[in-house]
Protein backbone atom coordinates (compact mmCIF):
# COMPACT_ATOMS: atom_id res chain seq x y z
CA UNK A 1 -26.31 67.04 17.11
CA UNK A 2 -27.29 69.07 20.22
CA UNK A 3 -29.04 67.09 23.39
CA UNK A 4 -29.05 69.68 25.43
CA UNK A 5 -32.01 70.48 23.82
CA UNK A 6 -34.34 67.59 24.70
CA UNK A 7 -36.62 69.17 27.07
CA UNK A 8 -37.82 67.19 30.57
CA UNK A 9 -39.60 64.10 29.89
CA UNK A 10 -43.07 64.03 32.51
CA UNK A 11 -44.04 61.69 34.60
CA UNK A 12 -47.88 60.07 34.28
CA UNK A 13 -48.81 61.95 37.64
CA UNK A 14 -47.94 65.08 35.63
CA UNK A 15 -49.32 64.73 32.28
CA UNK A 16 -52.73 63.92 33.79
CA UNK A 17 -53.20 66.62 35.46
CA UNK A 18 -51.89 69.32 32.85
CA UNK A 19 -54.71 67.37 31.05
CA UNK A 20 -57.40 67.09 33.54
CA UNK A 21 -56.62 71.08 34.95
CA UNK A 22 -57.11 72.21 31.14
CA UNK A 23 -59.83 70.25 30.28
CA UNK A 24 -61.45 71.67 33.59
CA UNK A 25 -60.33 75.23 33.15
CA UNK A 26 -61.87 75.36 29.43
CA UNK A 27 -65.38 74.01 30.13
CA UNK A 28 -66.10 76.73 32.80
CA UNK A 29 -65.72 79.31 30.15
CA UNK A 30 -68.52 77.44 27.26
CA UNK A 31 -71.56 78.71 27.63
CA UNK A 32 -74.05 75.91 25.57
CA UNK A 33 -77.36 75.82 24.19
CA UNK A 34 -79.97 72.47 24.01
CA UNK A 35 -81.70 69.91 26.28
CA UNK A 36 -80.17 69.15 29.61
CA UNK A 37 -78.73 65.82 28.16
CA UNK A 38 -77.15 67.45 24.58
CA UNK A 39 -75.69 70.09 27.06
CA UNK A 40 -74.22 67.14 29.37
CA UNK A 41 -73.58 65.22 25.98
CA UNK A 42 -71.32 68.12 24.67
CA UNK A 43 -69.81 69.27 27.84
CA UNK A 44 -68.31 65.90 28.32
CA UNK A 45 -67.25 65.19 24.73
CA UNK A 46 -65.37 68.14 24.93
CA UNK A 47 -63.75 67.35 28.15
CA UNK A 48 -62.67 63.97 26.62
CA UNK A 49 -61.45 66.45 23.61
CA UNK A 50 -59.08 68.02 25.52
CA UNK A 51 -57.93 65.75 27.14
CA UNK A 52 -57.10 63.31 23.90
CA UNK A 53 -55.40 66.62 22.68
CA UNK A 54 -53.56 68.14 25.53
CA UNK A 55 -51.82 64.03 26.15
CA UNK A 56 -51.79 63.20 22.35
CA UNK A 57 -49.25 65.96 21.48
CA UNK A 58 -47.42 65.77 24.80
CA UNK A 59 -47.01 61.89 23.74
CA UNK A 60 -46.22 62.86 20.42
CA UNK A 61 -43.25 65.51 21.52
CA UNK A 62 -41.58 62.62 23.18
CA UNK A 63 -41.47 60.91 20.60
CA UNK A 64 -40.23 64.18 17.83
CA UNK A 65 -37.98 64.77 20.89
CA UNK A 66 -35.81 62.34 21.06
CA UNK A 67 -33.41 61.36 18.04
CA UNK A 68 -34.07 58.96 15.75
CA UNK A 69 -30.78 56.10 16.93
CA UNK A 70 -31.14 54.52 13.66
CA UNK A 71 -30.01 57.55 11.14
CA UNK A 72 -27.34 58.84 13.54
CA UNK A 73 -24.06 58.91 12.98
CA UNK A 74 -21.57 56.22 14.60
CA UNK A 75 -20.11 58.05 17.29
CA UNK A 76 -23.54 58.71 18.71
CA UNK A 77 -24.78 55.78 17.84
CA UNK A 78 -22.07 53.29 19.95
CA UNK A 79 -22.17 56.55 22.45
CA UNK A 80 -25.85 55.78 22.77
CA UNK A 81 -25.11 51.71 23.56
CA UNK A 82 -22.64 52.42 26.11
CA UNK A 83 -23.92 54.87 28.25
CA UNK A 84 -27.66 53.20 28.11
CA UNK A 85 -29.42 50.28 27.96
CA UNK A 86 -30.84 50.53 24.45
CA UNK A 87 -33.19 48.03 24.49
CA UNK A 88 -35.30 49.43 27.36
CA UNK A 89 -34.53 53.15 25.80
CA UNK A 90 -36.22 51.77 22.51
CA UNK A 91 -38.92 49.76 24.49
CA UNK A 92 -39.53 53.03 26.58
CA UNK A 93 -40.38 54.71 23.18
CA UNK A 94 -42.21 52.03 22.38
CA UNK A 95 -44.47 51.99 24.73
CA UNK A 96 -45.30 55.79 24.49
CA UNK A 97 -45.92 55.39 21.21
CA UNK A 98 -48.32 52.59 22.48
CA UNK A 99 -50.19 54.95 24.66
CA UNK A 100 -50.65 57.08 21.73
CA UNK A 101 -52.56 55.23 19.57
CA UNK A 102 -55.06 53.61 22.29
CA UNK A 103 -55.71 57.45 23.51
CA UNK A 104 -57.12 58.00 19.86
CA UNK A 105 -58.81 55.02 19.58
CA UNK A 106 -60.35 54.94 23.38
CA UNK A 107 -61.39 58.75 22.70
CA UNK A 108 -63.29 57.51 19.43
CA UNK A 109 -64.76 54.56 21.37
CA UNK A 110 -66.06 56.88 24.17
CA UNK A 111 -67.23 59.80 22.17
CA UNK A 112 -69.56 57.56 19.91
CA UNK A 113 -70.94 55.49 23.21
CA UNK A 114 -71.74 59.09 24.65
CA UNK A 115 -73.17 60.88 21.51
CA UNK A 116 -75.20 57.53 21.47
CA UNK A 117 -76.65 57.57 25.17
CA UNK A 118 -80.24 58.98 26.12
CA UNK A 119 -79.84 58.95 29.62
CA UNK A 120 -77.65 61.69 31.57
CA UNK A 121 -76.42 59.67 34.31
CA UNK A 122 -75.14 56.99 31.83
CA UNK A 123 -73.09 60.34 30.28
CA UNK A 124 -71.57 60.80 33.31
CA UNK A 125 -71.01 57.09 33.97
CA UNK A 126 -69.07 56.75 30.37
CA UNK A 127 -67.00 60.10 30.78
CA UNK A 128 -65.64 58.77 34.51
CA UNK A 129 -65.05 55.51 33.15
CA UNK A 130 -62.72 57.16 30.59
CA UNK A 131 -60.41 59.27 32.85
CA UNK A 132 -60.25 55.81 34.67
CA UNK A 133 -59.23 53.93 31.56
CA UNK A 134 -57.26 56.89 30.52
CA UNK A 135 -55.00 57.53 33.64
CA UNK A 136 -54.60 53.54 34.16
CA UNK A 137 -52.74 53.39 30.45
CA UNK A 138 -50.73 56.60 31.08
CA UNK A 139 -49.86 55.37 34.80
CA UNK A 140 -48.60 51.77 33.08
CA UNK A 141 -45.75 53.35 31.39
CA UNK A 142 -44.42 55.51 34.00
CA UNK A 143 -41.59 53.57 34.53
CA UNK A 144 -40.76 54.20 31.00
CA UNK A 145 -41.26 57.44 31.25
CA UNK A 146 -38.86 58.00 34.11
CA UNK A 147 -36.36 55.62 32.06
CA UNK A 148 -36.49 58.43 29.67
CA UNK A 149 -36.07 61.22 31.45
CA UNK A 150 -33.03 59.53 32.95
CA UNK A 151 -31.72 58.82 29.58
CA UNK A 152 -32.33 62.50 28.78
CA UNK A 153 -30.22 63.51 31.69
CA UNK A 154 -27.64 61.24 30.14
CA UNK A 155 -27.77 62.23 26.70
CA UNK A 156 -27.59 65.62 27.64
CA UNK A 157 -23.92 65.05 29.18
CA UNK A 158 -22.94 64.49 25.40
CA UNK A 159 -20.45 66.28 23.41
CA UNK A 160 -21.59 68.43 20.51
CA UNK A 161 -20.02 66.35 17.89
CA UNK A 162 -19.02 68.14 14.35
CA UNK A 163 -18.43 66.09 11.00
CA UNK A 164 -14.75 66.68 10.72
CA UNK A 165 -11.38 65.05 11.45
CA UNK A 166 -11.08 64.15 15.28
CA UNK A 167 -8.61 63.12 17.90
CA UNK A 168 -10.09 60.89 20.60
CA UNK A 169 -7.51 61.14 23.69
CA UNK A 170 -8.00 57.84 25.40
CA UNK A 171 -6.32 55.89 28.34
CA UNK A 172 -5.81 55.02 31.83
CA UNK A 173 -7.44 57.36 34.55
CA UNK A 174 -5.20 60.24 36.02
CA UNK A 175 -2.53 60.42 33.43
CA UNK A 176 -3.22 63.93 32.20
CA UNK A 177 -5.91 63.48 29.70
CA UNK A 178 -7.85 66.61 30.29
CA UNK A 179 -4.33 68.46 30.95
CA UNK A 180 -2.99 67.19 27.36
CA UNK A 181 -6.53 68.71 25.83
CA UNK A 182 -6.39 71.88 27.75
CA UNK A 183 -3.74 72.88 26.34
CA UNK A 184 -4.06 71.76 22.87
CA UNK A 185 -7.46 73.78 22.70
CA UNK A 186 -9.35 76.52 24.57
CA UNK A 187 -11.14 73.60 26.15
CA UNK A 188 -11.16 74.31 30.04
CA UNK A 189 -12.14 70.73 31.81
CA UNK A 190 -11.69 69.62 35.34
CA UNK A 191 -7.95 68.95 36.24
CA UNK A 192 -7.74 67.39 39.86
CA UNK A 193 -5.03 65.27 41.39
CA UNK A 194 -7.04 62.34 41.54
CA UNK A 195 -8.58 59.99 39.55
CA UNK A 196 -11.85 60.05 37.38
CA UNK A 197 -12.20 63.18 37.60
CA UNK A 198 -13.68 63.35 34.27
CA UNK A 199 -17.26 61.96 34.42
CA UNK A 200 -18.40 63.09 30.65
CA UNK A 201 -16.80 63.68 27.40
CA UNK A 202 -14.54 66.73 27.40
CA UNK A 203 -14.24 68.56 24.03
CA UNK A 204 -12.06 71.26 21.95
CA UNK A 205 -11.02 72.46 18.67
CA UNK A 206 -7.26 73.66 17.81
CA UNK A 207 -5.91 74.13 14.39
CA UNK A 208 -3.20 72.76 12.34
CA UNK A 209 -1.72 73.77 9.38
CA UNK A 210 -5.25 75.68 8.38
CA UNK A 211 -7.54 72.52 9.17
CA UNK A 212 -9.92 72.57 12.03
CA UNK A 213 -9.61 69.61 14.40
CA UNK A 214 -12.06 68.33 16.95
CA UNK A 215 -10.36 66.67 19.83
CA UNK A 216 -12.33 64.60 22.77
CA UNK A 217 -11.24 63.57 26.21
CA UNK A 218 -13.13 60.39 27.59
CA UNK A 219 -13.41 59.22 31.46
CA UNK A 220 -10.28 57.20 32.20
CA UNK A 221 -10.92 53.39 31.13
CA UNK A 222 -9.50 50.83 33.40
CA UNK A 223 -7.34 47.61 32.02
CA UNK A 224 -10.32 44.56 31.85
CA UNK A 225 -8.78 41.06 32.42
CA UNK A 226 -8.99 39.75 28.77
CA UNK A 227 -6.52 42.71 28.15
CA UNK A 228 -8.76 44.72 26.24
């Protein structure tokens, strides 16, 4: 499995106005035909068209983004626990997914009360009161949102992990970890005289006797008090 391809996660600031600069950009260009208020009527439905579109599948790419933590394997899987807090990576998720389905349903809402409407001012009244409706649900999960662009950052730290035998080369911080995997495989990591010097996972292949193995270096662990 390969994070490194998880593209940037954006912030709320950003998605709205990749969505409000298209939405603008697009209706210059339409040239339409009808009364003053079926002109106003379709201008702004298809500003609030956009928009649904442009965030709906910027949503949605989060979500395809990221892997699904319940069908990987265990390595990743305990990897995934230990190097973030899963519950808020899940609830971050969560609440994108959230977002997604009141844009569709707020769009709907909107579109109907605007196709409805005789009056133009109460078109223009409806569409402003749906950018404000819109940006105030996309700015409540921006916290999320940076959670999981942090997580990204994380995940993308993580080895490239094949389905075949492997060596994990664990211990104490300093003791030659890194050294012992350079030169069992063409792995080149960080060597230093100090310790931690490793901050991610380190990995390498060598061969034995014909089979392939997959060898990993971890951050030096330190002794915890229950001996563990």
């Amino acid at each position: 499995m390969n994070f490194q391809k998880i593209p940037p996660v954006y912030t709320s600031d950003q998605l709205l106005d990749l969505a409000f600069s298209k939405a603008r950009k697009k209706n210059r260009l339409k040239k339409l035909e009808g009364s003053r208020l079926e002109i106003f009527q379709k201008k702004e439905c298809s500003k609030l068209d956009i928009i649904k579109d442009n965030l709906a599948e910027r949503l949605t790419q989060i979500l395809a983004d990221f892997p699904s933590f319940d069908s990987m394997n265990n390595f990743y899987n305990k990897l995934v626990r230990l190097t973030l807090d899963y519950s808020e990576l899940k609830k971050s998720l969560g609440a994108v997914h959230w977002v997604f389905q009141r844009l569709r349903l707020m769009h709907k809402e909107y579109v109907r009360k605007i196709a409805k409407t005789e009056d133009v001012s109460k078109v223009i009244s409806l569409s402003k009161e749906f950018y404000g409706r819109i940006s105030s649900i996309i700015k409540q999960i921006n916290p999320n949102l940076l959670f999981l662009e942090r997580a990204r950052r994380i995940m993308r730290t993580y080895p490239d992990v094949k389905e075949m035998f492997t060596v994990c080369v664990y211990g104490y911080p300093n003791v030659g970890k890194t050294t012992l995997l350079n030169k069992l495989t063409t792995s080149k990591g960080v060597v230093a005289e100090y310790a931690f010097t490793t901050k991610t996972i380190n990995s390498g292949f060598f061969e034995h006797k014909g089979t392939k193995i997959q060898v990993f270096d971890v951050p030096g662990t330190l002794g915890r008090a229950d001996g563990s």
